[in-house]
Structures are given as structure tokens and as C-alpha cells.
C-alpha atoms as a PDB file:
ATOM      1  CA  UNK A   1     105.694 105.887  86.232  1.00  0.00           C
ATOM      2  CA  UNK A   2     103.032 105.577  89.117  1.00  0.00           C
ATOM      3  CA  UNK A   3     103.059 103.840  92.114  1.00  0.00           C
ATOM      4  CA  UNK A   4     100.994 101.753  94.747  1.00  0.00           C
ATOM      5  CA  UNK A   5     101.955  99.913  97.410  1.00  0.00           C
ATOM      6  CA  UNK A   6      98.242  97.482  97.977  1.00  0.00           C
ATOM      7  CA  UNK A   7      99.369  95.884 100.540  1.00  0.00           C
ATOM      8  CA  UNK A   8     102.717  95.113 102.843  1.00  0.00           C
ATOM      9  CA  UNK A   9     103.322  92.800 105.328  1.00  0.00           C
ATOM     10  CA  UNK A  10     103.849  89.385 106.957  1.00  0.00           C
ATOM     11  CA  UNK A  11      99.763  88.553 105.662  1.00  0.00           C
ATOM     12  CA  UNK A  12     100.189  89.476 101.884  1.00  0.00           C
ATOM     13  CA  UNK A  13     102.434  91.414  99.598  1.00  0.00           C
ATOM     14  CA  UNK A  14     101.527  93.283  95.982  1.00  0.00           C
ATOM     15  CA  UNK A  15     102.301  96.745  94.937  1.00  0.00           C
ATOM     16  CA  UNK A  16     101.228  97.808  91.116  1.00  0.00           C
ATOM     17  CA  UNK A  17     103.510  99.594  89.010  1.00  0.00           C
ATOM     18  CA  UNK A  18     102.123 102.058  86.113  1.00  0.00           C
ATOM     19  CA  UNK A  19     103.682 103.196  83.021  1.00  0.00           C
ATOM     20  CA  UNK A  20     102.151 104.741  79.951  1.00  0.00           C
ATOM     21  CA  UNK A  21     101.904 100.824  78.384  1.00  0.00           C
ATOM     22  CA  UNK A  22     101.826  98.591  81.717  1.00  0.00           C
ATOM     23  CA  UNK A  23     100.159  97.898  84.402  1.00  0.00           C
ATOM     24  CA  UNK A  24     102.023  95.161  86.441  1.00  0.00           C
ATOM     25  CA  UNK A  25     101.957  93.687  89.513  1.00  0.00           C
ATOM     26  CA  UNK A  26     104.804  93.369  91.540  1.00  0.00           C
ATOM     27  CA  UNK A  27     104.250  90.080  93.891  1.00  0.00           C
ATOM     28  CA  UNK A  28     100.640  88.454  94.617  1.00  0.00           C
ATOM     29  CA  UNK A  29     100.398  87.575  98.016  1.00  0.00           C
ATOM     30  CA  UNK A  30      97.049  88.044  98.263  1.00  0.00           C
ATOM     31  CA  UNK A  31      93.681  86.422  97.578  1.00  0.00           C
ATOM     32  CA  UNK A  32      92.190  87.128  94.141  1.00  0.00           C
ATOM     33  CA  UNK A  33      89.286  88.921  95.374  1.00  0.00           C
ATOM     34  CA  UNK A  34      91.229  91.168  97.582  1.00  0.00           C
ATOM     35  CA  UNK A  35      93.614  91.907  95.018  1.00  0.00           C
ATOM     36  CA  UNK A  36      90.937  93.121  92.651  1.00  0.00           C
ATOM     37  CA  UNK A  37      89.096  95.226  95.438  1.00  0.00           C
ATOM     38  CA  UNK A  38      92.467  96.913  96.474  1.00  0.00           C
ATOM     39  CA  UNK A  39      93.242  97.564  92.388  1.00  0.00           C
ATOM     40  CA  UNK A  40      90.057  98.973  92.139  1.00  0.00           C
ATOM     41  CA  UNK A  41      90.224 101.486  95.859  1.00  0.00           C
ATOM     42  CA  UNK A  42      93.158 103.442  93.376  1.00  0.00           C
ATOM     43  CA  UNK A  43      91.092 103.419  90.534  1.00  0.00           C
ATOM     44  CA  UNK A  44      92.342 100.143  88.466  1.00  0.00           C
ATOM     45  CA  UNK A  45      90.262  97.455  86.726  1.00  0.00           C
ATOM     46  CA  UNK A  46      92.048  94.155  87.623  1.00  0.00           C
ATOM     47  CA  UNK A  47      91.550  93.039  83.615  1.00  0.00           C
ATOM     48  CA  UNK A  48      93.888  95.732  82.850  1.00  0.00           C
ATOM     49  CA  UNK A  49      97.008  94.385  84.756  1.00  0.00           C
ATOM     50  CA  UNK A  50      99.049  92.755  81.912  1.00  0.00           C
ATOM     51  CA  UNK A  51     102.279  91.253  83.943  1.00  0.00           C
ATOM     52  CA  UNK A  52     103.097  90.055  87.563  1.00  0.00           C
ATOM     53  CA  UNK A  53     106.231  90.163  88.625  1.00  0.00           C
ATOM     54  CA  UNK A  54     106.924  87.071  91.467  1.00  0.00           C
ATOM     55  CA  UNK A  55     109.825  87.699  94.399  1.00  0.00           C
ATOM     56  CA  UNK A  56     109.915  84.222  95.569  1.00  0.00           C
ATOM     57  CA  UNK A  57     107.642  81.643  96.656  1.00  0.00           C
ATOM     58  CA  UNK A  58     106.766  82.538  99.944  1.00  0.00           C
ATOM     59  CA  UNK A  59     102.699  82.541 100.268  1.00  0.00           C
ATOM     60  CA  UNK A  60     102.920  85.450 101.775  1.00  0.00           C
ATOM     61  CA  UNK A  61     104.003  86.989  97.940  1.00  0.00           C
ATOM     62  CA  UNK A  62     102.822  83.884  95.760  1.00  0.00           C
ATOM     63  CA  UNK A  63      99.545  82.839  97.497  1.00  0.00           C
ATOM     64  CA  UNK A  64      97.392  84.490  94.670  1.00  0.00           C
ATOM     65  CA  UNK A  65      99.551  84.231  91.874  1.00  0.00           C
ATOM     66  CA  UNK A  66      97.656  80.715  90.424  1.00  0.00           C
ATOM     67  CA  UNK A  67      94.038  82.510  90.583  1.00  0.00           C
ATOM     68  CA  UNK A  68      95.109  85.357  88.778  1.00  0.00           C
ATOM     69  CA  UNK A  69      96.495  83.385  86.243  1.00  0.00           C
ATOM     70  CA  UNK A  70      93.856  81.092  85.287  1.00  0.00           C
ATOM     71  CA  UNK A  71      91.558  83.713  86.114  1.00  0.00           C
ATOM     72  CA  UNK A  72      93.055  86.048  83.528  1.00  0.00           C
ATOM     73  CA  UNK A  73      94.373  84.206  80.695  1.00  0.00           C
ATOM     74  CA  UNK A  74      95.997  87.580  79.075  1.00  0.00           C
ATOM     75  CA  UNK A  75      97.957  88.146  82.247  1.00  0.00           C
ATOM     76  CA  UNK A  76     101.868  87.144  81.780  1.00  0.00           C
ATOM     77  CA  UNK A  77     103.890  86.029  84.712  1.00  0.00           C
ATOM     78  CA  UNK A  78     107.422  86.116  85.657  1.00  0.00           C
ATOM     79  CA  UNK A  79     109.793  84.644  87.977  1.00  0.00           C
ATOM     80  CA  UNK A  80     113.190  82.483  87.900  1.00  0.00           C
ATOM     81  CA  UNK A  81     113.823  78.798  86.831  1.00  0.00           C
ATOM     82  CA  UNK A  82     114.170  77.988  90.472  1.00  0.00           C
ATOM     83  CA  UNK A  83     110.894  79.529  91.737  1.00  0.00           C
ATOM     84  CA  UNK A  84     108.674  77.781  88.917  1.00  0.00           C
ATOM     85  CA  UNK A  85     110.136  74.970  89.465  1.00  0.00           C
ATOM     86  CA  UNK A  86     109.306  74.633  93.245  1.00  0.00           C
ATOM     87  CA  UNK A  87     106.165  76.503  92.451  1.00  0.00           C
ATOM     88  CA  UNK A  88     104.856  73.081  89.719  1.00  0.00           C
ATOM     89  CA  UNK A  89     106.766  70.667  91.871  1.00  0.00           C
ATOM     90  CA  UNK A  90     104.667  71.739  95.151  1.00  0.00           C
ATOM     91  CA  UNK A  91     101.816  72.690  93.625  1.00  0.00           C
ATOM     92  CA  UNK A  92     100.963  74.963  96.354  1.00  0.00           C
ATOM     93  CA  UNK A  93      99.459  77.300  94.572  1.00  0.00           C
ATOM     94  CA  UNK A  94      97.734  75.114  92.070  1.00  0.00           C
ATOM     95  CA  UNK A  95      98.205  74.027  88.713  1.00  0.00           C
ATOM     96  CA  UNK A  96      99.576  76.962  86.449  1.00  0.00           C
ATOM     97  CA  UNK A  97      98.944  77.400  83.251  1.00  0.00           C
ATOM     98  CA  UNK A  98     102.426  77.243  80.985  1.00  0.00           C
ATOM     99  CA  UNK A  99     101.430  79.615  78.581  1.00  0.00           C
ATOM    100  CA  UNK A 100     101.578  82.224  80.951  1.00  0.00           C
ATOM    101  CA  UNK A 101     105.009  81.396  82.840  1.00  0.00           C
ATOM    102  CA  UNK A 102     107.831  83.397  81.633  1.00  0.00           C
ATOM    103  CA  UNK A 103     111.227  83.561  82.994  1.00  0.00           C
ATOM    104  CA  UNK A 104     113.667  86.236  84.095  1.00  0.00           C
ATOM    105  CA  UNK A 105     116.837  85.458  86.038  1.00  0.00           C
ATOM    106  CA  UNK A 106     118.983  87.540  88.439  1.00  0.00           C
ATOM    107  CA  UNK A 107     120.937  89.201  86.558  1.00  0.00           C
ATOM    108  CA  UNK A 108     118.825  89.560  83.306  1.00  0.00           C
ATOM    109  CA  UNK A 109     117.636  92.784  82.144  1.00  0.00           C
ATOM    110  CA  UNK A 110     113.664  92.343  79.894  1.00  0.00           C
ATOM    111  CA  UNK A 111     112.330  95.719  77.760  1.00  0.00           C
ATOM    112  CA  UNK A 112     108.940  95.571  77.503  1.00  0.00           C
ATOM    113  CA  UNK A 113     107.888  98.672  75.445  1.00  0.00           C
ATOM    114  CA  UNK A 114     108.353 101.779  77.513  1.00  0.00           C
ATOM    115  CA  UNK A 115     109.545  99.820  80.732  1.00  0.00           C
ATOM    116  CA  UNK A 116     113.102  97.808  81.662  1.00  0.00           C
ATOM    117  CA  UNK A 117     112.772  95.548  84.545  1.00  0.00           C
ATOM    118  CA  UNK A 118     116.323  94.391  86.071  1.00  0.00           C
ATOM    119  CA  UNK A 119     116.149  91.089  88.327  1.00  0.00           C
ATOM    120  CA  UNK A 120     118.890  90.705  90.945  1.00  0.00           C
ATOM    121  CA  UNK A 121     119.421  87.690  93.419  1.00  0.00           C
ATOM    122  CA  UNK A 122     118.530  88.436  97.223  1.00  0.00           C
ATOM    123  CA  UNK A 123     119.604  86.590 100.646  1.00  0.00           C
ATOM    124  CA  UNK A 124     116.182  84.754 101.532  1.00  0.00           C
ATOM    125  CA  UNK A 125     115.097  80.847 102.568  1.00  0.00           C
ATOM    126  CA  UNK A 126     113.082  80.486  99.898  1.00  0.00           C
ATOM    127  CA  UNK A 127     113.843  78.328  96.651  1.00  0.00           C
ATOM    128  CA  UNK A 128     115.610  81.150  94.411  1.00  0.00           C
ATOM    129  CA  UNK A 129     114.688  84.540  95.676  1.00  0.00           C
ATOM    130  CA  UNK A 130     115.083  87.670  93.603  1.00  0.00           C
ATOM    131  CA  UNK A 131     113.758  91.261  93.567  1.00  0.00           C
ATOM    132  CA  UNK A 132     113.406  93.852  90.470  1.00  0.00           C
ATOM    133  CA  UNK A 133     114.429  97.409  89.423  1.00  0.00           C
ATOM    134  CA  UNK A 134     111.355  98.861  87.482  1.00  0.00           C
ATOM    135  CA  UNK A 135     112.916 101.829  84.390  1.00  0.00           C
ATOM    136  CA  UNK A 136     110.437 103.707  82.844  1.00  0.00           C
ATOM    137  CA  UNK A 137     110.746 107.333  81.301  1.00  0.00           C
ATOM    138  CA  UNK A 138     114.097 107.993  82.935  1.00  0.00           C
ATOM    139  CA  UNK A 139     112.941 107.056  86.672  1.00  0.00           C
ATOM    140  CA  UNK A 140     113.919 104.223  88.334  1.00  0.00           C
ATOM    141  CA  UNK A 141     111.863 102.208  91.249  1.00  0.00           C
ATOM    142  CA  UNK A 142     114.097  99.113  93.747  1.00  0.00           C
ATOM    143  CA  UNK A 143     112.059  96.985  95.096  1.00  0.00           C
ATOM    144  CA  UNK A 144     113.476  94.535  98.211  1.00  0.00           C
ATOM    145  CA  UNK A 145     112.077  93.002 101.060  1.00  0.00           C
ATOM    146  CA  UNK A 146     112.804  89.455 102.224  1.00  0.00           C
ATOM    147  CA  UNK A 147     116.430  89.399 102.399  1.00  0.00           C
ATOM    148  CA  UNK A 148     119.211  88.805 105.657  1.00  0.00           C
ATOM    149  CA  UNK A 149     121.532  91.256 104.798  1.00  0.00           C
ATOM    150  CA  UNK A 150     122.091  93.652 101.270  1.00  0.00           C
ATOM    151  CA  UNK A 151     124.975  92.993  99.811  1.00  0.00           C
ATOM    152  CA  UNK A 152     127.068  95.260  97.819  1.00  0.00           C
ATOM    153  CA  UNK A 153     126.712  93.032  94.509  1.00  0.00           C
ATOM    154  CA  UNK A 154     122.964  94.231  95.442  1.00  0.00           C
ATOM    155  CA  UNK A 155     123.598  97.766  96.372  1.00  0.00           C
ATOM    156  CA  UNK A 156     125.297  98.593  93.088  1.00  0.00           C
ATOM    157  CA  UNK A 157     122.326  97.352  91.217  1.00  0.00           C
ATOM    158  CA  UNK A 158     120.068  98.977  93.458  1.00  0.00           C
ATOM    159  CA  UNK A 159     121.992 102.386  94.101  1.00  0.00           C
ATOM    160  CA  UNK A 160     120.947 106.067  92.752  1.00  0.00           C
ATOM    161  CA  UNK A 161     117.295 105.249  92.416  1.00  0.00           C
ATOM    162  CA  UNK A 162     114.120 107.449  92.137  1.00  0.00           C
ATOM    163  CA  UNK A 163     112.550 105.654  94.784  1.00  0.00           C
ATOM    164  CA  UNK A 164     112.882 102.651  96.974  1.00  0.00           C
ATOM    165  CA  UNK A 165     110.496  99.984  97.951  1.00  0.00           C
ATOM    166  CA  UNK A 166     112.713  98.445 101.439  1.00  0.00           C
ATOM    167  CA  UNK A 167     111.818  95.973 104.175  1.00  0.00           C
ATOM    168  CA  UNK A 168     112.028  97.567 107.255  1.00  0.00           C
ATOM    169  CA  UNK A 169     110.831  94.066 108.941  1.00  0.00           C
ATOM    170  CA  UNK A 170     111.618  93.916 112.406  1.00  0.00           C
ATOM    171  CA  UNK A 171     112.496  96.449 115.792  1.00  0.00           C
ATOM    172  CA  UNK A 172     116.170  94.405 117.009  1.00  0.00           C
ATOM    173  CA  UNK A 173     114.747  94.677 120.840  1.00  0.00           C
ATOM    174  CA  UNK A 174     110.999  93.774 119.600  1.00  0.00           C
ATOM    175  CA  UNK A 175     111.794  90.592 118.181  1.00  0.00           C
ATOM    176  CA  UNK A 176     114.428  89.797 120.736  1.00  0.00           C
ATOM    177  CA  UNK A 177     111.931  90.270 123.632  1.00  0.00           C
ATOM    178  CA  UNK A 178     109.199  89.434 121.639  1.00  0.00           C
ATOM    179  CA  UNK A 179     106.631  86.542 121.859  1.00  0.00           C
ATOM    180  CA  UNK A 180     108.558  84.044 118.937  1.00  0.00           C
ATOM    181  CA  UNK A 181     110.455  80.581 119.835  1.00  0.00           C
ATOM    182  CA  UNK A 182     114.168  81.218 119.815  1.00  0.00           C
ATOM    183  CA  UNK A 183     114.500  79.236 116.073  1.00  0.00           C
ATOM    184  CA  UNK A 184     112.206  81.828 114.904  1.00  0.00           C
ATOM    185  CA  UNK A 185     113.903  84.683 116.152  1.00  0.00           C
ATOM    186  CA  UNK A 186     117.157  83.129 114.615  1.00  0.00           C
ATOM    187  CA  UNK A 187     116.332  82.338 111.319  1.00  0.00           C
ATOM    188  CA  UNK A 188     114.455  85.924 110.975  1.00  0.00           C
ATOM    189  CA  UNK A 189     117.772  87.400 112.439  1.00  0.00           C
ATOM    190  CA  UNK A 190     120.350  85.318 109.962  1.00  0.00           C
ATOM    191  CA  UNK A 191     121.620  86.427 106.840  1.00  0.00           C
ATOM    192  CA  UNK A 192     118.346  83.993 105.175  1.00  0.00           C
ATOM    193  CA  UNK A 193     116.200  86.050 107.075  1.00  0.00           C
ATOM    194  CA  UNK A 194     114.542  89.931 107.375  1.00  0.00           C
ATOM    195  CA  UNK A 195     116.042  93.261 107.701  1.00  0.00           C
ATOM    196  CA  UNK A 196     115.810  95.339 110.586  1.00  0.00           C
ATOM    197  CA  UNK A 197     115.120  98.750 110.801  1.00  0.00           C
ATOM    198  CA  UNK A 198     118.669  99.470 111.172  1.00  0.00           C
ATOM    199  CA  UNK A 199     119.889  97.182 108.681  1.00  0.00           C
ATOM    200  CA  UNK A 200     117.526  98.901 105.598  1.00  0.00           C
ATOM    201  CA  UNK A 201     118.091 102.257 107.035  1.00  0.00           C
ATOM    202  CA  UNK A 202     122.091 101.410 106.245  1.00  0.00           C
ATOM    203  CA  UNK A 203     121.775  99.935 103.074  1.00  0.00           C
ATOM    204  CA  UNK A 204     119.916 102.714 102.246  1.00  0.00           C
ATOM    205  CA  UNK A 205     122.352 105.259 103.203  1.00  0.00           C
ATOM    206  CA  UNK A 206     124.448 103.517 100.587  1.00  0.00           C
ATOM    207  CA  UNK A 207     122.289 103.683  97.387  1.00  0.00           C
ATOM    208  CA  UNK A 208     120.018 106.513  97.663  1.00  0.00           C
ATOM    209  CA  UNK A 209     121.614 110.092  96.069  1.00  0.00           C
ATOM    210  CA  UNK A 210     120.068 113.342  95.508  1.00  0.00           C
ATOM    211  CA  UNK A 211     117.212 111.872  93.013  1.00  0.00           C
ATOM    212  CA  UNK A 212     115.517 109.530  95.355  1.00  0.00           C
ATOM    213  CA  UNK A 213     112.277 111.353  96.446  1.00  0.00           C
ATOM    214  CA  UNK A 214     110.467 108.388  97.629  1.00  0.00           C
ATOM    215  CA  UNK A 215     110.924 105.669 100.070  1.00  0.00           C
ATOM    216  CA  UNK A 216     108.491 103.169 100.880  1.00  0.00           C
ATOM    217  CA  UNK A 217     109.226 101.430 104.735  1.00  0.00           C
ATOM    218  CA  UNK A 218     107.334  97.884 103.485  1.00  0.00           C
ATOM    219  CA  UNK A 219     107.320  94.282 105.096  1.00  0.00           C
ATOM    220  CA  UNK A 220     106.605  95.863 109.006  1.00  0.00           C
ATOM    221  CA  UNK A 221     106.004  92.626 111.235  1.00  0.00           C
ATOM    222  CA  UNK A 222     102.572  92.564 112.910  1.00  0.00           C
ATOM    223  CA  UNK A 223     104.529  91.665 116.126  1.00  0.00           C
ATOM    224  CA  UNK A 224     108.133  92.946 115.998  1.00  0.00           C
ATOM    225  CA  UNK A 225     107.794  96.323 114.817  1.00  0.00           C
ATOM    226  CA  UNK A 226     105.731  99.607 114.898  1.00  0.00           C
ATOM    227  CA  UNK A 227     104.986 101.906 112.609  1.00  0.00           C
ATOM    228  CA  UNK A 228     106.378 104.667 114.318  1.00  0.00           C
ATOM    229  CA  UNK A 229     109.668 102.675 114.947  1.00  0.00           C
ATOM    230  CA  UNK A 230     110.268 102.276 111.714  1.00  0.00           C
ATOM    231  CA  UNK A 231     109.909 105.648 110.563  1.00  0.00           C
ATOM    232  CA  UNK A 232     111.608 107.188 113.563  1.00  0.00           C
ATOM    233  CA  UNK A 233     114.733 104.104 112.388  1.00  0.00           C
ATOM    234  CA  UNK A 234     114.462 106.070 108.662  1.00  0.00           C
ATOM    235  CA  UNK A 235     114.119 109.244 109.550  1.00  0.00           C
ATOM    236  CA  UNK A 236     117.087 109.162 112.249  1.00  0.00           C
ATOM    237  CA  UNK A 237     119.623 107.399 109.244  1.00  0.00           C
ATOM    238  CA  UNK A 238     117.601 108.895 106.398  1.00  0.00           C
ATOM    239  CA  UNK A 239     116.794 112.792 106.919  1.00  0.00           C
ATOM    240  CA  UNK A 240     118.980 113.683 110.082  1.00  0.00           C
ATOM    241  CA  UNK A 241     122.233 111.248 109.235  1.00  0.00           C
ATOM    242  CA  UNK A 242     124.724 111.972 106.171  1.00  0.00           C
ATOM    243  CA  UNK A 243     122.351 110.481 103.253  1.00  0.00           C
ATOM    244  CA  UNK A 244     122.711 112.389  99.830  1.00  0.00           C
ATOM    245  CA  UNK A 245     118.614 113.280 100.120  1.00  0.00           C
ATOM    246  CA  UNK A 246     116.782 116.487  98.650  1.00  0.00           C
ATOM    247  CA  UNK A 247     114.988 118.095 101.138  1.00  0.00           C
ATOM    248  CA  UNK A 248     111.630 117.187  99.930  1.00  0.00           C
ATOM    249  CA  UNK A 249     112.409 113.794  99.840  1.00  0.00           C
ATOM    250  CA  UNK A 250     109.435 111.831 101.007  1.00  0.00           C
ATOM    251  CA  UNK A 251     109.070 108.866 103.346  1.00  0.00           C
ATOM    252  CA  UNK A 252     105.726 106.494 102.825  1.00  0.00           C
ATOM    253  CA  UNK A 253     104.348 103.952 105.037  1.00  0.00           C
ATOM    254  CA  UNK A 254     103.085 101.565 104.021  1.00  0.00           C
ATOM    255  CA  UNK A 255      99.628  99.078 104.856  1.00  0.00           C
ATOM    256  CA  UNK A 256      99.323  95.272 105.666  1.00  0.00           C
ATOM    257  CA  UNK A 257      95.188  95.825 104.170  1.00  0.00           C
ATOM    258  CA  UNK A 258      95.254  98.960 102.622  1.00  0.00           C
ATOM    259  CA  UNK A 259      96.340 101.007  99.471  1.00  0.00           C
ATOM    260  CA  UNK A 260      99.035 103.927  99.610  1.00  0.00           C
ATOM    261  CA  UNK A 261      97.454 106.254  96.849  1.00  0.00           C
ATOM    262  CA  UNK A 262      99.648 106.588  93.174  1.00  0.00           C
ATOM    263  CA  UNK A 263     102.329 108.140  93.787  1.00  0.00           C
ATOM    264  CA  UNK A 264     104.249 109.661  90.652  1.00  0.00           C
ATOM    265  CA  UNK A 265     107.734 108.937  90.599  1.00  0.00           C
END
């Protein structure tokens, strides 16, 4: 299984997932066209991606879902009952073809060939948000982002993992000092809200073991967080805490407009 992370951030979301059988997307939060140049920086013809996986309906991760579907009439889609539901009903990202929608609920587990995919419910304020374990060839990929706290209904479904795709959304004194009404800063900070460096840094002490060798920081706020914050945040909890890591694990930041390259896992 190979990994990309396109793009990550509060401007657009999609990462693509390769096995020997699949290419799928996980998320479309960007515009068609930019989807398709960013598939094809890592070497990938869009008209080979064969499934998109949706989070939730937040444009930031939907926003170029309905393109790609009537664009590409092969492509398969997936999300939850709820999320297609709001997704028709709002019609915010146009009219969607129903051949192509295909459901998977928290809790399900679908086999597609050589890869499982394993949907469990997040903590989000969006209509029925859920995120995905990717199984292929032994090795197993979380992804999560968008979610107020991890639970530990999450963390066992998340826990001893190849690699991890985590939010690490927001610096606590950034957004608290920051530029954002006070609402803002509340609903990011609830338990409907984003993670903070801290908070994914945790939950990650709790799931990873001695066969994660990738994490991917994801989701970094344009305004509330740095880079360098972030990765300082993982590699205080991650490499110099009490985390069951080899020592080649490998932390991987990630871009709000460009690729990270695949990245075997």
C-alpha cells in the first residue's frame, strides 16, 4: 500500500491511497482541476482513481466530490446515510449522480479485492461524520482529522496501526490569542470541534505500537498553528515521551497545496 497526502488543511483535503487493485481517494476537498494536477505531480492519471472515500460534508473535504463524479462516471463514491442525505438535500455540491453513491456506515467493515476499509464515527459538527482504516497486504493506514476529542470507542479501532493520518489542527495559545471571534475559538475548542497539537499527540500515544512507521501531522490551521509547532508537539509526546515507536519511525508533514511523495507503508 502507497501513500499521498495531496493536500491538508483548512482550504482543501484529499490524500490517495494505492494498493495493487485501487486507487482511491480519501476526501475531495478540492477543485476538480486541482485534484487532477496534484494526482498527476506523483505520477497518477486522475481516470485511474476508482473510489472516493467522503469524511463528512464539510467543503473543505466535499467541495469537489460532485465534479469528480459526473466527471468520471466509473468513479464509485462512499459515505454514510447521514452525509448523502444532507449532501442531496443541500445540494451544495450539485446534483449527484445515484449510480455512483454507495454507502458505508460507522461501524461497517467493505472488502474490495485486495483492500478492507473500516468506517468509525468521529466527534465533528457536521451532519454524520466518520473517518476510515485502509487494510491492504497486512498494513494498516487511520485516517482522522475533524474531530473534538478521540474517544476510546475510536482508539481501539484505530490502535496498532502501520501509519497514522492525525489532525494536529490548532497551537492551544495560537488560537487563544489568535485573530478569531470568541464563538469561533469555542466551537473549534469543544468536543464538535479540532484537535490540538496536544490532544493528537495523546491519542496517539495510545494507539500507535512498535509497527507504526509513519505519521502524517494533517489539518494544520493557516492561522493557529505552525509547522514547526506541530512537529516539535509530536516529536516531544511521540519520539522523546513513553510511545511504543521503532526508532526509525518517521514523522511527515504535510501541505495545504502540495503533494507529500508515495510513501510505502
Amino acid at each position: 500500500m502507497r501513500v499521498s497526502v495531496l493536500a491538508s488543511g483548512s482550504t482543501g483535503n484529499t490524500s490517495l491511497i494505492e494498493t495493487k487493485q485501487h486507487k482511491i481517494l480519501m476526501d475531495a476537498g478540492l477543485s476538480g482541476k486541482k485534484t487532477k494536477q496534484l494526482l498527476k505531480d506523483i505520477g497518477v492519471d486522475i481516470h485511474d482513481i476508482d473510489m472516493v472515500f467522503l469524511s463528512h460534508d464539510h467543503s473543505d473535504h466535499s467541495k469537489g466530490l460532485g465534479v469528480l463524479m459526473r466527471r468520471y462516471p466509473k468513479l464509485a463514491a462512499f459515505a454514510n446515510d447521514g452525509t448523502w442525505k444532507y449532501l442531496n438535500e443541500s445540494q451544495k455540491i450539485g446534483k449527484l449522480p445515484v449510480d455512483q453513491i454507495n454507502v458505508i456506515e460507522s461501524g461497517q467493515t467493505k472488502t474490495f479485492g485486495d483492500l478492507d476499509i473500516t468506517a468509525f464515527a468521529t466527534s465533528h459538527d457536521a451532519a454524520k461524520p466518520q473517518y476510515y482504516v485502509f487494510t491492504s497486504g497486512g498494513k494498516r493506514i487511520a485516517f482522522l482529522t475533524d474531530t473534538g476529542y478521540v474517544s476510546q470507542r475510536v482508539k481501539a479501532v484505530i490502535a496498532d496501526c502501520d501509519a497514522y493520518l492525525m489532525e494536529f489542527n490548532y497551537d492551544d495559545l495560537m488560537l487563544r490569542n489568535g485573530p478569531y471571534s470568541w464563538p469561533l475559538k469555542q466551537r473549534i475548542l469543544s468536543d464538535v470541534g479540532h484537535l490540538s497539537n496536544l490532544d493528537a499527540g495523546q491519542a496517539l500515544l495510545d494507539v500507535v505500537t512498535s509497527r507504526t512507521k509513519h505519521i502524517f501531522l494533517a489539518h494544520l490551521s493557516q492561522h493557529n498553528n505552525t509547522a514547526k509547532l506541530a512537529y516539535d508537539a509530536a516529536k516531544e509526546i511521540m519520539i522523546n515521551g513513553d510511545a511504543n515507536l521503532p526508532s526509525d519511525v518517521k514523522i511527515v508533514m504535510t501541505n495545504a497545496s502540495a503533494p507529500t511523495s508515495l510513501i510505502q507503508i
